[in-house]
PDB file of N, CA and C in Angstrom:
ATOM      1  N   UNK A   1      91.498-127.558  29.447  1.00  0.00           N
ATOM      2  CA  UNK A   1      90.199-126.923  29.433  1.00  0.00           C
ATOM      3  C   UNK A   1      90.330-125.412  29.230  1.00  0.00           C
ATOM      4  N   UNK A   2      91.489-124.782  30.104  1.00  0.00           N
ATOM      5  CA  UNK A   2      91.546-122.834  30.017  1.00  0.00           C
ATOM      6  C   UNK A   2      92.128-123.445  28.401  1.00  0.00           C
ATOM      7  N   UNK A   3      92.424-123.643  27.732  1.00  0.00           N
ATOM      8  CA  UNK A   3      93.269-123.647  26.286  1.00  0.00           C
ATOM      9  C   UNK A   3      91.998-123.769  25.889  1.00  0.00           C
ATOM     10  N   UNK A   4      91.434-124.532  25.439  1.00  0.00           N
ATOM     11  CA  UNK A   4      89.859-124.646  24.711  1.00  0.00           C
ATOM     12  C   UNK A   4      88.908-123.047  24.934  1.00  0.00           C
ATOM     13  N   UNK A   5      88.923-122.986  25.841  1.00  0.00           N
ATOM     14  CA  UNK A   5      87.864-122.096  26.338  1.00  0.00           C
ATOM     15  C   UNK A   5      88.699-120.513  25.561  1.00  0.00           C
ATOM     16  N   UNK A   6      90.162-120.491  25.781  1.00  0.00           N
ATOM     17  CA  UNK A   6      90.436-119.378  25.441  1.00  0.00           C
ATOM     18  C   UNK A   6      90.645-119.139  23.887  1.00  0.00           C
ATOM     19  N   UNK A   7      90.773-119.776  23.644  1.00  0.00           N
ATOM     20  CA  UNK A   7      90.306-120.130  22.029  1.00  0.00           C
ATOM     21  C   UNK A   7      89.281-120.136  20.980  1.00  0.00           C
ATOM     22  N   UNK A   8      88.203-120.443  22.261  1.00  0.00           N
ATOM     23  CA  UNK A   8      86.893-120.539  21.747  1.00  0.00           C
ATOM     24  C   UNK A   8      86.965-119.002  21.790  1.00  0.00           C
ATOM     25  N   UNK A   9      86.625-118.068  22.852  1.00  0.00           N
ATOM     26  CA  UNK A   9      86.904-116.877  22.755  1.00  0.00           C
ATOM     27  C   UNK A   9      87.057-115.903  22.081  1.00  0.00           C
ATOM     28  N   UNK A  10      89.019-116.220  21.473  1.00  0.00           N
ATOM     29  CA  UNK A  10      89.208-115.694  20.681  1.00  0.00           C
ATOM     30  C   UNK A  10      88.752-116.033  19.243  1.00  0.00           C
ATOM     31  N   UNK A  11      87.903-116.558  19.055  1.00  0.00           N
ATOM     32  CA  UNK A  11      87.024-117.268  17.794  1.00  0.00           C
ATOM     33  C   UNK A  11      85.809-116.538  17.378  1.00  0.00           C
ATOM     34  N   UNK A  12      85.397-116.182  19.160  1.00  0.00           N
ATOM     35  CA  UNK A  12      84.131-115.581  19.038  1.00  0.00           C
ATOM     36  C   UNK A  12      84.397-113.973  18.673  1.00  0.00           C
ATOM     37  N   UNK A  13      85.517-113.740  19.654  1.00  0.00           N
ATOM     38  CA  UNK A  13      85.719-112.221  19.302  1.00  0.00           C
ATOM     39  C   UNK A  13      86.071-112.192  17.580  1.00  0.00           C
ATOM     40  N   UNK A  14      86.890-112.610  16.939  1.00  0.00           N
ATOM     41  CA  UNK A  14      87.426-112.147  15.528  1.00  0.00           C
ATOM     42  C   UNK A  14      85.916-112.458  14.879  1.00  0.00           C
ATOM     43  N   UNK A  15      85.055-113.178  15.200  1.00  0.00           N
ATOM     44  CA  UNK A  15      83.940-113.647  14.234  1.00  0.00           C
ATOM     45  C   UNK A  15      83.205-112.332  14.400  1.00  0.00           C
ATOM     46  N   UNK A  16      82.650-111.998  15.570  1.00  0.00           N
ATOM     47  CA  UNK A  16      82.236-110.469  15.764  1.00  0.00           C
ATOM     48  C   UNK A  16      82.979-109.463  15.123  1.00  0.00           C
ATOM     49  N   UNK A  17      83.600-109.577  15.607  1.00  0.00           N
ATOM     50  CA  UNK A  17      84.735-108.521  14.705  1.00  0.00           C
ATOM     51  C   UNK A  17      84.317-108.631  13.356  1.00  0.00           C
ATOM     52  N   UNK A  18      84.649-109.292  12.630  1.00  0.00           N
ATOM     53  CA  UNK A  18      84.681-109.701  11.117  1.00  0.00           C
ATOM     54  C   UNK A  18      82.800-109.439  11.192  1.00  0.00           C
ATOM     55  N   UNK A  19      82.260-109.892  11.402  1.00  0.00           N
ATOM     56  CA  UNK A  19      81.209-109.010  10.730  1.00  0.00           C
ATOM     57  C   UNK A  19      80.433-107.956  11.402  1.00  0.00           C
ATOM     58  N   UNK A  20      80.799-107.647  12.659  1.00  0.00           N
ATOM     59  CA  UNK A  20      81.128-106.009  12.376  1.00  0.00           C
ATOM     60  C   UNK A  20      81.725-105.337  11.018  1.00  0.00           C
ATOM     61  N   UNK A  21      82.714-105.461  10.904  1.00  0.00           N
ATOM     62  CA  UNK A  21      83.268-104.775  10.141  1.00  0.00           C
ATOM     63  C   UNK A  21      82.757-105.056   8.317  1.00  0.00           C
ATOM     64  N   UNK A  22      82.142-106.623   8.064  1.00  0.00           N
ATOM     65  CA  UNK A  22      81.522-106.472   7.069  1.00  0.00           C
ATOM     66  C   UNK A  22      79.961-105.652   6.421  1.00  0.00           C
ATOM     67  N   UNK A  23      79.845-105.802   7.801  1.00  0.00           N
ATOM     68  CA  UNK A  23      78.125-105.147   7.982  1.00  0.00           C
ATOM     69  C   UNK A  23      78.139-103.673   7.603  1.00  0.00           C
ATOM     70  N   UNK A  24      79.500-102.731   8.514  1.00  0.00           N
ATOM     71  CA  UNK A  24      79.137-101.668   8.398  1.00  0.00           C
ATOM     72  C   UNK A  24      79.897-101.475   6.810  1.00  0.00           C
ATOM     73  N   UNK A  25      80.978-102.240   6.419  1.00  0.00           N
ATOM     74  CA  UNK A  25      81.449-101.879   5.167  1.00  0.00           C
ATOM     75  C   UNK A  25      79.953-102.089   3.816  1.00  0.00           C
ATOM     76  N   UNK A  26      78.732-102.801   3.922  1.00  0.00           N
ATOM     77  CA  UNK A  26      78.123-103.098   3.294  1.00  0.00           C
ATOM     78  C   UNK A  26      77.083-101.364   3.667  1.00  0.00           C
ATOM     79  N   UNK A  27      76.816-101.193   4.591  1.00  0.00           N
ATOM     80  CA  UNK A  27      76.089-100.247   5.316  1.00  0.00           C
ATOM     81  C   UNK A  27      76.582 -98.832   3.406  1.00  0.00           C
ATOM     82  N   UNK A  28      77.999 -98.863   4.128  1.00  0.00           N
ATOM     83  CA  UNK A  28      78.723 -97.523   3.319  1.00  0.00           C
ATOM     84  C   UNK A  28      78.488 -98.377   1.358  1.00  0.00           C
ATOM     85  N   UNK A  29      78.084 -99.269   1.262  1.00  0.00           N
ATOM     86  CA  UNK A  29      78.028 -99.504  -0.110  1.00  0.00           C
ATOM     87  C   UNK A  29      76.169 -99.795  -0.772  1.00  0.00           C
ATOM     88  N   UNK A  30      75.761 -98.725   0.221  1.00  0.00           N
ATOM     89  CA  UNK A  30      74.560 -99.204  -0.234  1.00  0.00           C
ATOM     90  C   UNK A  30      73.782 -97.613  -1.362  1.00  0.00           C
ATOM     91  N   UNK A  31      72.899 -97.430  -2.101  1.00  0.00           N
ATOM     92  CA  UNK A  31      72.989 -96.569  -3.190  1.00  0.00           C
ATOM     93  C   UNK A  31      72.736 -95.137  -2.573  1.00  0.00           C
ATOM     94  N   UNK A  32      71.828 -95.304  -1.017  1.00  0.00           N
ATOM     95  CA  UNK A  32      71.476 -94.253  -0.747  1.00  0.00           C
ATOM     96  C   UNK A  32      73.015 -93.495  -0.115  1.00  0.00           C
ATOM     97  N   UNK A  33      73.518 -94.314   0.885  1.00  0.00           N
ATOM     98  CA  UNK A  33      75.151 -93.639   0.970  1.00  0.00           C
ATOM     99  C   UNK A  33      75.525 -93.240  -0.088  1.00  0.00           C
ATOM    100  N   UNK A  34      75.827 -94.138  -0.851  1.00  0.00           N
ATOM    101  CA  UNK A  34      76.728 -93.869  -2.364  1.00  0.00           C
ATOM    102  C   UNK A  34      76.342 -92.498  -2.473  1.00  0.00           C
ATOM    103  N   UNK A  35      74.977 -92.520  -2.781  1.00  0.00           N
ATOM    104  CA  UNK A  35      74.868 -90.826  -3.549  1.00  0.00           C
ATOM    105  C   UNK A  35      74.957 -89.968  -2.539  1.00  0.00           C
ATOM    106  N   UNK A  36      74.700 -89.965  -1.222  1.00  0.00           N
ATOM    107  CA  UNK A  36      74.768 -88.965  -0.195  1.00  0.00           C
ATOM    108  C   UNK A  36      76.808 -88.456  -0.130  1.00  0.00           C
ATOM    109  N   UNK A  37      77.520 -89.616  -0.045  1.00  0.00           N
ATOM    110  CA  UNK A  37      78.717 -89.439  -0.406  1.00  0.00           C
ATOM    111  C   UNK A  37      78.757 -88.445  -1.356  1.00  0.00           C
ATOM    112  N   UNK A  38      78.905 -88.728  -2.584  1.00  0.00           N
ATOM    113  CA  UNK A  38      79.123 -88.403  -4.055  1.00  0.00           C
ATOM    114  C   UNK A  38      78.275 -86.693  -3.617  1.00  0.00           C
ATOM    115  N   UNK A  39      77.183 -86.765  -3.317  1.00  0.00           N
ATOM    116  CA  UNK A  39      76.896 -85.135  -3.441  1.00  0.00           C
ATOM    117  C   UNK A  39      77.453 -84.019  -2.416  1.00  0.00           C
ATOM    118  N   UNK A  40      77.837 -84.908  -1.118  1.00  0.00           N
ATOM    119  CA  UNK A  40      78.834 -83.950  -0.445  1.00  0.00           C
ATOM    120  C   UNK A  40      80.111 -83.807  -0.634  1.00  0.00           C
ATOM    121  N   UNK A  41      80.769 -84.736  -1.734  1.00  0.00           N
ATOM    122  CA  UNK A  41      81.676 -84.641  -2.441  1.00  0.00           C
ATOM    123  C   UNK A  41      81.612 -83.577  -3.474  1.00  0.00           C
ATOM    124  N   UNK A  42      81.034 -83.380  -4.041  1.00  0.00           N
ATOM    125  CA  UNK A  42      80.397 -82.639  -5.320  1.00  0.00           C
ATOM    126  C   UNK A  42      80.346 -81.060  -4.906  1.00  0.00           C
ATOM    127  N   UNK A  43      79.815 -81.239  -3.430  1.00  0.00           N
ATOM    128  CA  UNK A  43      79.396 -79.575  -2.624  1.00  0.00           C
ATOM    129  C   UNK A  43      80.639 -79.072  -2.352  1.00  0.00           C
ATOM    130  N   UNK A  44      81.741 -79.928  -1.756  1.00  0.00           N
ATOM    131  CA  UNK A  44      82.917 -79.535  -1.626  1.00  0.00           C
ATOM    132  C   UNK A  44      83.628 -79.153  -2.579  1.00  0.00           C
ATOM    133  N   UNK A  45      83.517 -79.616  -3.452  1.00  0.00           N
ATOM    134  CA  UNK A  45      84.585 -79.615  -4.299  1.00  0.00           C
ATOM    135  C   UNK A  45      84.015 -77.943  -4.950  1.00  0.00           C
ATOM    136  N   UNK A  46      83.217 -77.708  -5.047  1.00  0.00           N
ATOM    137  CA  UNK A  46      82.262 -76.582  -5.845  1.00  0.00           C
ATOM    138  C   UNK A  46      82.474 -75.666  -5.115  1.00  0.00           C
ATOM    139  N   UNK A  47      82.740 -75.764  -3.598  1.00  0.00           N
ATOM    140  CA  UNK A  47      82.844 -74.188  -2.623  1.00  0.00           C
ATOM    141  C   UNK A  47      84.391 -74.045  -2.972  1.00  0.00           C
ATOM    142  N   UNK A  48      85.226 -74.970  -2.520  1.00  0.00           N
ATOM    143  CA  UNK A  48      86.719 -74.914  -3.089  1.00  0.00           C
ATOM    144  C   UNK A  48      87.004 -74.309  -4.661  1.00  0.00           C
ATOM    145  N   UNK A  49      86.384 -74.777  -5.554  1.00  0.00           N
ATOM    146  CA  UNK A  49      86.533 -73.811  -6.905  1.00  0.00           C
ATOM    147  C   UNK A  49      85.896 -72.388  -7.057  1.00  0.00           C
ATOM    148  N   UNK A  50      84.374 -72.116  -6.003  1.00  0.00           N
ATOM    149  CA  UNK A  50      84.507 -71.337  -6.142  1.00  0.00           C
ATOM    150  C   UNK A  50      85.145 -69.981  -5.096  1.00  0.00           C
ATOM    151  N   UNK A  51      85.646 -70.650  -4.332  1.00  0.00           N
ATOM    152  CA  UNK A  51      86.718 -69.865  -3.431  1.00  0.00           C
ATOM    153  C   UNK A  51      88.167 -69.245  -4.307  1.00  0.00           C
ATOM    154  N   UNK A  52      88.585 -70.196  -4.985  1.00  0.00           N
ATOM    155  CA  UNK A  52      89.759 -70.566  -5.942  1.00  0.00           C
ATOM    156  C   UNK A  52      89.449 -69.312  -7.152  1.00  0.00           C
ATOM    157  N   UNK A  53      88.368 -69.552  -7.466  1.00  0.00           N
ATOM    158  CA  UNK A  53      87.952 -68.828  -8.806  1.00  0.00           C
ATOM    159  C   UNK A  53      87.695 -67.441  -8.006  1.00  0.00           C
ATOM    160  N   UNK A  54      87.084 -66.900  -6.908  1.00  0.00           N
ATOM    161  CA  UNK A  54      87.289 -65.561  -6.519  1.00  0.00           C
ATOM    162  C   UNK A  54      88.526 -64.839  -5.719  1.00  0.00           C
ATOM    163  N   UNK A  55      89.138 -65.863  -5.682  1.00  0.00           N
ATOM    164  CA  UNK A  55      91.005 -65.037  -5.079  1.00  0.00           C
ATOM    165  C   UNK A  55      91.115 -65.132  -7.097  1.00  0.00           C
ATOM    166  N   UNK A  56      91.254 -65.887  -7.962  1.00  0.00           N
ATOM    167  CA  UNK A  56      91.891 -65.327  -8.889  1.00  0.00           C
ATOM    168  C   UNK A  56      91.372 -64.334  -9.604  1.00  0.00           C
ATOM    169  N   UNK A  57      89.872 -63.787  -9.305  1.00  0.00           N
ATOM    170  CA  UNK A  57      89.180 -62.059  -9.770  1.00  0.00           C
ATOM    171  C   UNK A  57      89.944 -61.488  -8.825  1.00  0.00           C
ATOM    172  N   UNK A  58      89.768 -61.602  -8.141  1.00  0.00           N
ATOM    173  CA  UNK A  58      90.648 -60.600  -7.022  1.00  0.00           C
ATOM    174  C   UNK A  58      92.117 -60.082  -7.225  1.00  0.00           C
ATOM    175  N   UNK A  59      92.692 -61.370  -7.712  1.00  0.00           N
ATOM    176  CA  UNK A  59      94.390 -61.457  -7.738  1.00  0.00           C
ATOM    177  C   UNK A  59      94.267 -60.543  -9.190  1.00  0.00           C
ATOM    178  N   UNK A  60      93.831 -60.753 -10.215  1.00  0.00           N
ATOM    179  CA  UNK A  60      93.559 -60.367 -11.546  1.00  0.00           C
ATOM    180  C   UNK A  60      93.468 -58.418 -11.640  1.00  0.00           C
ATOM    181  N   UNK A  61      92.033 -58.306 -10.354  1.00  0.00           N
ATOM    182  CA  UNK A  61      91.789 -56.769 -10.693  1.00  0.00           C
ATOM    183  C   UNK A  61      92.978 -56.069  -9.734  1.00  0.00           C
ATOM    184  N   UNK A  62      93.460 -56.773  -8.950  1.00  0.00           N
ATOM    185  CA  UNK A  62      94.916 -56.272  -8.292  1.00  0.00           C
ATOM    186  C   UNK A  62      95.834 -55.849  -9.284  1.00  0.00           C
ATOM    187  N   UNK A  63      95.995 -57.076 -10.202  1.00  0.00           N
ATOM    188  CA  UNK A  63      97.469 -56.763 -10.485  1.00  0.00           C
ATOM    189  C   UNK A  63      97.039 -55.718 -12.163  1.00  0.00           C
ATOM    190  N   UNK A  64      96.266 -55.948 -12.830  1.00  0.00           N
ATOM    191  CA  UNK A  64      95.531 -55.046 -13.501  1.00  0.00           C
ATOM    192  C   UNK A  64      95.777 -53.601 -13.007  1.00  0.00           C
ATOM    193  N   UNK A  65      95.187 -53.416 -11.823  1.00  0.00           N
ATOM    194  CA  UNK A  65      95.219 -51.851 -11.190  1.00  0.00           C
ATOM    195  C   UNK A  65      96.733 -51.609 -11.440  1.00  0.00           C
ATOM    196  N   UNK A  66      97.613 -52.796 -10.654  1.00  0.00           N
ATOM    197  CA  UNK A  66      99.084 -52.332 -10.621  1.00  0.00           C
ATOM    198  C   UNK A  66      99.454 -51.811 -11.904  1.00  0.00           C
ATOM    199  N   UNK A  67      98.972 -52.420 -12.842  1.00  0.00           N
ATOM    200  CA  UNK A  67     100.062 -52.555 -13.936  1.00  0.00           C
ATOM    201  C   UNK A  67      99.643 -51.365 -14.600  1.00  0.00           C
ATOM    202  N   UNK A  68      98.003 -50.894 -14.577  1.00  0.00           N
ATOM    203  CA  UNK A  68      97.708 -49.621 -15.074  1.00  0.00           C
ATOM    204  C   UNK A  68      98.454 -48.457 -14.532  1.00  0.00           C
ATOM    205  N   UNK A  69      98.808 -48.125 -13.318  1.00  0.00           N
ATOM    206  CA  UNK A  69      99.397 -47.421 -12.140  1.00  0.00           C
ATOM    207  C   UNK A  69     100.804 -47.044 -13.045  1.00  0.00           C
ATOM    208  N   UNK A  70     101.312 -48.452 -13.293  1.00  0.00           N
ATOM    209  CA  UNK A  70     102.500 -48.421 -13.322  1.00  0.00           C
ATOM    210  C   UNK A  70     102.950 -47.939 -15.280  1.00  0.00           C
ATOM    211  N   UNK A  71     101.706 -47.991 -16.267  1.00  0.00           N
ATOM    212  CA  UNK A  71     101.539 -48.061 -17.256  1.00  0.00           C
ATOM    213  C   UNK A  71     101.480 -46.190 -17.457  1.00  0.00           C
ATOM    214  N   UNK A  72     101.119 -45.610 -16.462  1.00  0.00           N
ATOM    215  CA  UNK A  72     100.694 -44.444 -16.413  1.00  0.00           C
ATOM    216  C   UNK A  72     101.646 -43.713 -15.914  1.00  0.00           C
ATOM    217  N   UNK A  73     102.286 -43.896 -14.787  1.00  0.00           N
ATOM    218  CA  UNK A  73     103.503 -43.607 -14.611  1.00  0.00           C
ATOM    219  C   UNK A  73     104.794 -43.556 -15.750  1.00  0.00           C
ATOM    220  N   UNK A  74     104.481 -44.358 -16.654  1.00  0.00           N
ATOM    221  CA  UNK A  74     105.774 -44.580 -17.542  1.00  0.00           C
ATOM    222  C   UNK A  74     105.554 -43.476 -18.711  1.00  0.00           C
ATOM    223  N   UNK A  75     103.966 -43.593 -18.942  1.00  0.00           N
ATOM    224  CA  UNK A  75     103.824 -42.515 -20.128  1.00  0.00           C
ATOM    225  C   UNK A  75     103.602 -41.176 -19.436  1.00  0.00           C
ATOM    226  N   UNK A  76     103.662 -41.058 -18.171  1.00  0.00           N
ATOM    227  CA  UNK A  76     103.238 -39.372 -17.623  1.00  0.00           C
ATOM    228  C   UNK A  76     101.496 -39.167 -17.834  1.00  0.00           C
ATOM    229  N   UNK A  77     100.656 -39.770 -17.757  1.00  0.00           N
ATOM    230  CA  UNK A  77      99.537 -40.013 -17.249  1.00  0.00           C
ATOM    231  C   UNK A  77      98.949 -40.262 -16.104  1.00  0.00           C
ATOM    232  N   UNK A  78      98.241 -38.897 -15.589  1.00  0.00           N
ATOM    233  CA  UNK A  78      97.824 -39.335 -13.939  1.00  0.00           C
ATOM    234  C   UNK A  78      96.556 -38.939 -14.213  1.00  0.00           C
ATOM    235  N   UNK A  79      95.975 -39.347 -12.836  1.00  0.00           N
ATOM    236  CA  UNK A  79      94.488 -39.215 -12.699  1.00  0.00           C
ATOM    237  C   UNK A  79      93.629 -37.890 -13.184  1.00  0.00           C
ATOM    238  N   UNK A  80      93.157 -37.643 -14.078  1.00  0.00           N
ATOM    239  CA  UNK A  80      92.134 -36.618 -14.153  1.00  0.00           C
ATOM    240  C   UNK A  80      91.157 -36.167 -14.201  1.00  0.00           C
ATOM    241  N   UNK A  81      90.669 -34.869 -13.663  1.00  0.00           N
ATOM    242  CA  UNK A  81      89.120 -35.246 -12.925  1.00  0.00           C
ATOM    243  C   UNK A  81      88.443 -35.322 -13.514  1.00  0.00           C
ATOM    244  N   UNK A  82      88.555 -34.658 -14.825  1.00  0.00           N
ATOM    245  CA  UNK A  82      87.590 -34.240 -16.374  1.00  0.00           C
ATOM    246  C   UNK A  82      86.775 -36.078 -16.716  1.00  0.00           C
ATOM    247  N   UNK A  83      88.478 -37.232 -16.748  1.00  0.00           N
ATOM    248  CA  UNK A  83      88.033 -38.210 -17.240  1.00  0.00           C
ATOM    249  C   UNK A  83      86.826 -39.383 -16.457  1.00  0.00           C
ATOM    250  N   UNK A  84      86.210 -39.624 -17.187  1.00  0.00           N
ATOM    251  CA  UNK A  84      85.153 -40.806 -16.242  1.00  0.00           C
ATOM    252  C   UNK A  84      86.160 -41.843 -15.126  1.00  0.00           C
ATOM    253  N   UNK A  85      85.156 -41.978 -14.479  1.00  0.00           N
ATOM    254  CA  UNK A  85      85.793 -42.954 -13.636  1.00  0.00           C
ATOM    255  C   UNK A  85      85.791 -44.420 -13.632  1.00  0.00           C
ATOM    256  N   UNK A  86      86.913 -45.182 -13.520  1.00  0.00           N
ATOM    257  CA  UNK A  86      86.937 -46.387 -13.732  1.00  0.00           C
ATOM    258  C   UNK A  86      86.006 -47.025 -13.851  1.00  0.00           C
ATOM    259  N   UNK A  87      85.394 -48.009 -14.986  1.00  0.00           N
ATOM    260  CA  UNK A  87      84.501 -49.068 -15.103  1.00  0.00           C
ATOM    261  C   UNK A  87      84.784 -50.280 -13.663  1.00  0.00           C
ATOM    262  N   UNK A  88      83.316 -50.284 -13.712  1.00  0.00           N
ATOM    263  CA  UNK A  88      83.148 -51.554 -12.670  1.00  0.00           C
ATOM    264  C   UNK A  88      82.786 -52.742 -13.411  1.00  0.00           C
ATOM    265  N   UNK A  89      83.361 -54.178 -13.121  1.00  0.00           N
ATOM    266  CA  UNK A  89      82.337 -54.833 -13.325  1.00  0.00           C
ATOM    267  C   UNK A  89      81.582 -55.654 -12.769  1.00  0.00           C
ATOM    268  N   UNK A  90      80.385 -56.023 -13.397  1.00  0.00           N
ATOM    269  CA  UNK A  90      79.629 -56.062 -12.567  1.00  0.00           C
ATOM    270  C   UNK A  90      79.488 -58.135 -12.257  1.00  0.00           C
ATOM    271  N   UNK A  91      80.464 -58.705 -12.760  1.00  0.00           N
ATOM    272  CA  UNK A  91      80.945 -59.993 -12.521  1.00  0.00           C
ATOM    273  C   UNK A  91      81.425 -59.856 -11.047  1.00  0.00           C
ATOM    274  N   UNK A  92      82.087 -59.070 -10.761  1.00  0.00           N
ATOM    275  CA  UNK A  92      82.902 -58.974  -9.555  1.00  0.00           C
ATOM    276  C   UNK A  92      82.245 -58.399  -8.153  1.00  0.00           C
ATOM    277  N   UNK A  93      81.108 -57.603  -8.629  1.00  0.00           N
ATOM    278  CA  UNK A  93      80.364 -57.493  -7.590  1.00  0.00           C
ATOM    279  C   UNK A  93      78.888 -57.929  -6.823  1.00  0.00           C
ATOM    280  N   UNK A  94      78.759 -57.675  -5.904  1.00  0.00           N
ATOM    281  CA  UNK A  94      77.871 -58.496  -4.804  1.00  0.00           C
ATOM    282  C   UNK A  94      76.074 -57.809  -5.776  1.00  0.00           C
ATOM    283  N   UNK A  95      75.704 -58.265  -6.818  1.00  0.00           N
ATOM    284  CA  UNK A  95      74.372 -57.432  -7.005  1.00  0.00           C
ATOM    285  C   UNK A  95      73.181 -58.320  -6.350  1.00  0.00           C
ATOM    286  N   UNK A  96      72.742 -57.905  -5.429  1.00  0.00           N
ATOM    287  CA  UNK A  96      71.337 -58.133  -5.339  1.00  0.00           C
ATOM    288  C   UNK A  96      70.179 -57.735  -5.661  1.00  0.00           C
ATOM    289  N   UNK A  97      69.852 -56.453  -6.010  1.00  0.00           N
ATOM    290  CA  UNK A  97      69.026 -56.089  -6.339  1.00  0.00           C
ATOM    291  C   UNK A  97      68.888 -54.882  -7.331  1.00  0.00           C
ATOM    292  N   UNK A  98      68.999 -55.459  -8.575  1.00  0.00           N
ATOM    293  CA  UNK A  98      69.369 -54.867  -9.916  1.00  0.00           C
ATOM    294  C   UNK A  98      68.643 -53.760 -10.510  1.00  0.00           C
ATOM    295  N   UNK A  99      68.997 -52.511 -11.220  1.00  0.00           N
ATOM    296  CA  UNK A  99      68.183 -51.677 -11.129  1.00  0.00           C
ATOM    297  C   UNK A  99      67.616 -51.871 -12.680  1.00  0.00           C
ATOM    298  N   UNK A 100      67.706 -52.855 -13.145  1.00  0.00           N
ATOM    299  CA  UNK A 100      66.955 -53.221 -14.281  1.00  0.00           C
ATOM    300  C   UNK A 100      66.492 -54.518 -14.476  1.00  0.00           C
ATOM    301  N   UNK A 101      65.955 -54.647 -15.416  1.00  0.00           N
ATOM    302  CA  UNK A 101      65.484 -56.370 -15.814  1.00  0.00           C
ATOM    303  C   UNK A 101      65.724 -56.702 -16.935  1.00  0.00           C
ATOM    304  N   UNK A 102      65.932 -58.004 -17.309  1.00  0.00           N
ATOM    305  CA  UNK A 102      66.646 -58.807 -17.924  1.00  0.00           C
ATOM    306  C   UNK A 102      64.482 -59.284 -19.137  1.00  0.00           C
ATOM    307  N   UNK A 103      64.149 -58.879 -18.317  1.00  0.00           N
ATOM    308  CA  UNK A 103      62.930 -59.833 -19.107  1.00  0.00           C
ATOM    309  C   UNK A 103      62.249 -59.197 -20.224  1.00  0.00           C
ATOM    310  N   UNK A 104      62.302 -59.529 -21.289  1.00  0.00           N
ATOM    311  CA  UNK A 104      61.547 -58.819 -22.425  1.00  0.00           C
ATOM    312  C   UNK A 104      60.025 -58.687 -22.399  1.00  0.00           C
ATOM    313  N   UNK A 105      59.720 -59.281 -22.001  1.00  0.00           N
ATOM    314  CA  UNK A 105      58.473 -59.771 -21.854  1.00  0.00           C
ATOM    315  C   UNK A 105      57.948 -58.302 -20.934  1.00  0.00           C
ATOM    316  N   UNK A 106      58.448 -57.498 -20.217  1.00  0.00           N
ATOM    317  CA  UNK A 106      57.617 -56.586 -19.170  1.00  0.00           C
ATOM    318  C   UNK A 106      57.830 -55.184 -19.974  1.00  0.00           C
ATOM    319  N   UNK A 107      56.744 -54.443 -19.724  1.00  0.00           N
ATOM    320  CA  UNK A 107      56.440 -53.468 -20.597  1.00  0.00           C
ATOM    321  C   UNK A 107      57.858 -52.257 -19.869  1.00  0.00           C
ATOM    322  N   UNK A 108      57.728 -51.749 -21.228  1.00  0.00           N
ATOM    323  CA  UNK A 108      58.726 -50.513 -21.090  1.00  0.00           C
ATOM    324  C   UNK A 108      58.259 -49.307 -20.971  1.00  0.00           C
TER     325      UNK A 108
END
């Protein structure tokens, strides 16, 4: 009788089990997951490139500076006050609030 009973048991538990585990695997395959997945996939991946893509402006106007430094040094060229001062650009910096407009359309 304990042999039957413990059997039955373990019958009941794996059957629970098993669809537990099918239920919630169906849960994660349904379209609204799918796309909720896929777009926080999508968000990630987009902060990572553009993290990636601003260390390599960064790494770029670094080694740029160096190499001008070092370009100037070789020909006997140093800083002078007469000449303008380094171009910015404006890819690289934070603009919020632009001192011009882009729109043709507004009177000049």
């Amino acid at each position: 009788m304990f042999r039957r009973t413990f059997w039955f048991g373990t019958g009941v538990a794996a059957g629970v089990w098993a669809t537990t585990k099918v239920n919630r695997k169906l849960r994660q395959l349904t379209p609204e997951s799918l796309a909720a997945t896929a777009a926080n996939k999508a968000l990630e991946t987009g902060a990572r490139l553009k993290d990636r893509a601003l260390d390599f402006a960064v790494d770029v106007r670094d080694n740029m500076a160096r190499r001008e430094a070092e370009l100037g040094e070789a020909l006997g060229i140093h800083d002078d006050p007469e000449l303008p001062a380094p171009r910015r650009y404006a890819a690289l910096e934070n603009r919020t609030n632009p001192t011009y407009s882009h729109n043709r359309n507004e009177d000049h």
